[in-house]
Protein backbone atom coordinates (compact mmCIF):
# COMPACT_ATOMS: atom_id res chain seq x y z
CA UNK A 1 39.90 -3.77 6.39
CA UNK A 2 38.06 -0.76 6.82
CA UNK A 3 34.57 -0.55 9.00
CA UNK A 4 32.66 0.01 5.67
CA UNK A 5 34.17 -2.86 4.30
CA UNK A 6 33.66 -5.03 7.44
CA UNK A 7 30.11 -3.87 7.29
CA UNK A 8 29.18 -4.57 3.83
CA UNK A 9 30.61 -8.02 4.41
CA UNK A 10 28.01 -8.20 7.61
CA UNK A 11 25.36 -7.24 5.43
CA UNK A 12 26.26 -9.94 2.51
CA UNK A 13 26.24 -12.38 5.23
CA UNK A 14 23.07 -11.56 7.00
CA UNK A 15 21.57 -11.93 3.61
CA UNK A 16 22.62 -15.21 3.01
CA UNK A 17 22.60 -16.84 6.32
CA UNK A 18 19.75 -16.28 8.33
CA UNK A 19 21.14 -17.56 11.20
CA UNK A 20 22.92 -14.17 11.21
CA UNK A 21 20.06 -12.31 10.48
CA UNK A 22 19.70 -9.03 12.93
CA UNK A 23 23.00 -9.84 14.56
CA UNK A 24 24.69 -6.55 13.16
CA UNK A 25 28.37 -8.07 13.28
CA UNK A 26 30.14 -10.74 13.26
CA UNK A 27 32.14 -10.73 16.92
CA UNK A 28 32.43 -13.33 19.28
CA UNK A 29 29.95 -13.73 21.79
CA UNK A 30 31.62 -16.50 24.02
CA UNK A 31 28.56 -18.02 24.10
CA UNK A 32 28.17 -21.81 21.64
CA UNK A 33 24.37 -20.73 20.94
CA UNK A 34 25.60 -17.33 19.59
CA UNK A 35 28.79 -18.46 17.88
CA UNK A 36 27.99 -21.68 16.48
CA UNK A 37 24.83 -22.51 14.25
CA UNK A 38 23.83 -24.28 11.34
CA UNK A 39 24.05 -23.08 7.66
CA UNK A 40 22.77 -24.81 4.32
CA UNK A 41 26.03 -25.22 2.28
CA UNK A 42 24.32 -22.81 -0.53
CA UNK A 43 23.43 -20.05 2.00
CA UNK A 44 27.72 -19.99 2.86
CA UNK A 45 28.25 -20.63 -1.36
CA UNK A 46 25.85 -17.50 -1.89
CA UNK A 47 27.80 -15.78 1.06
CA UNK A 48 31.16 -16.16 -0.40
CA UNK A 49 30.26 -15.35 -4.18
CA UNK A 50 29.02 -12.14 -3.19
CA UNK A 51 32.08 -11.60 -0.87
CA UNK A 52 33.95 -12.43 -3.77
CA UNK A 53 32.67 -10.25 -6.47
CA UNK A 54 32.19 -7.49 -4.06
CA UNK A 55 36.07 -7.74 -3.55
CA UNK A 56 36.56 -8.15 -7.24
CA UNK A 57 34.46 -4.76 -7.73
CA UNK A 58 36.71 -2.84 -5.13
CA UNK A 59 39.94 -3.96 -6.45
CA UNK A 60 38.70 -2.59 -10.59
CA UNK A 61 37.61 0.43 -8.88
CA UNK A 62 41.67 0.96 -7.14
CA UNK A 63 43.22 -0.05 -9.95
CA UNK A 64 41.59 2.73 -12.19
């Protein structure tokens, strides 16, 4: 995975969780109140759709 690909997928999940909101990446901290949090099982749905379709996109646009 490329670091424009990792950072789209920050930016799909920052959308959708807000627990993730201004964290910039998605790295362990080693810390549990940085690592671990709570998430509405829509916000991860909406997170994975997105991550989903945007991978769909990216594999139409290689296969052209």
């Amino acid at each position: 995975m490329t670091s424009k690909e990792l950072q789209k997928l920050v930016e799909i999940a920052e959308k959708n969780i807000p627990a993730l909101e201004g964290r910039g990446e998605l790295e362990t901290h080693n810390t549990d109140g940085e690592d671990f949090f709570e998430t509405a099982v829509w916000s991860l749905k909406a997170t994975l759709i997105e991550a989903y379709e945007l991978g769909k996109k990216e594999g139409e646009k290689c296969s052209k």
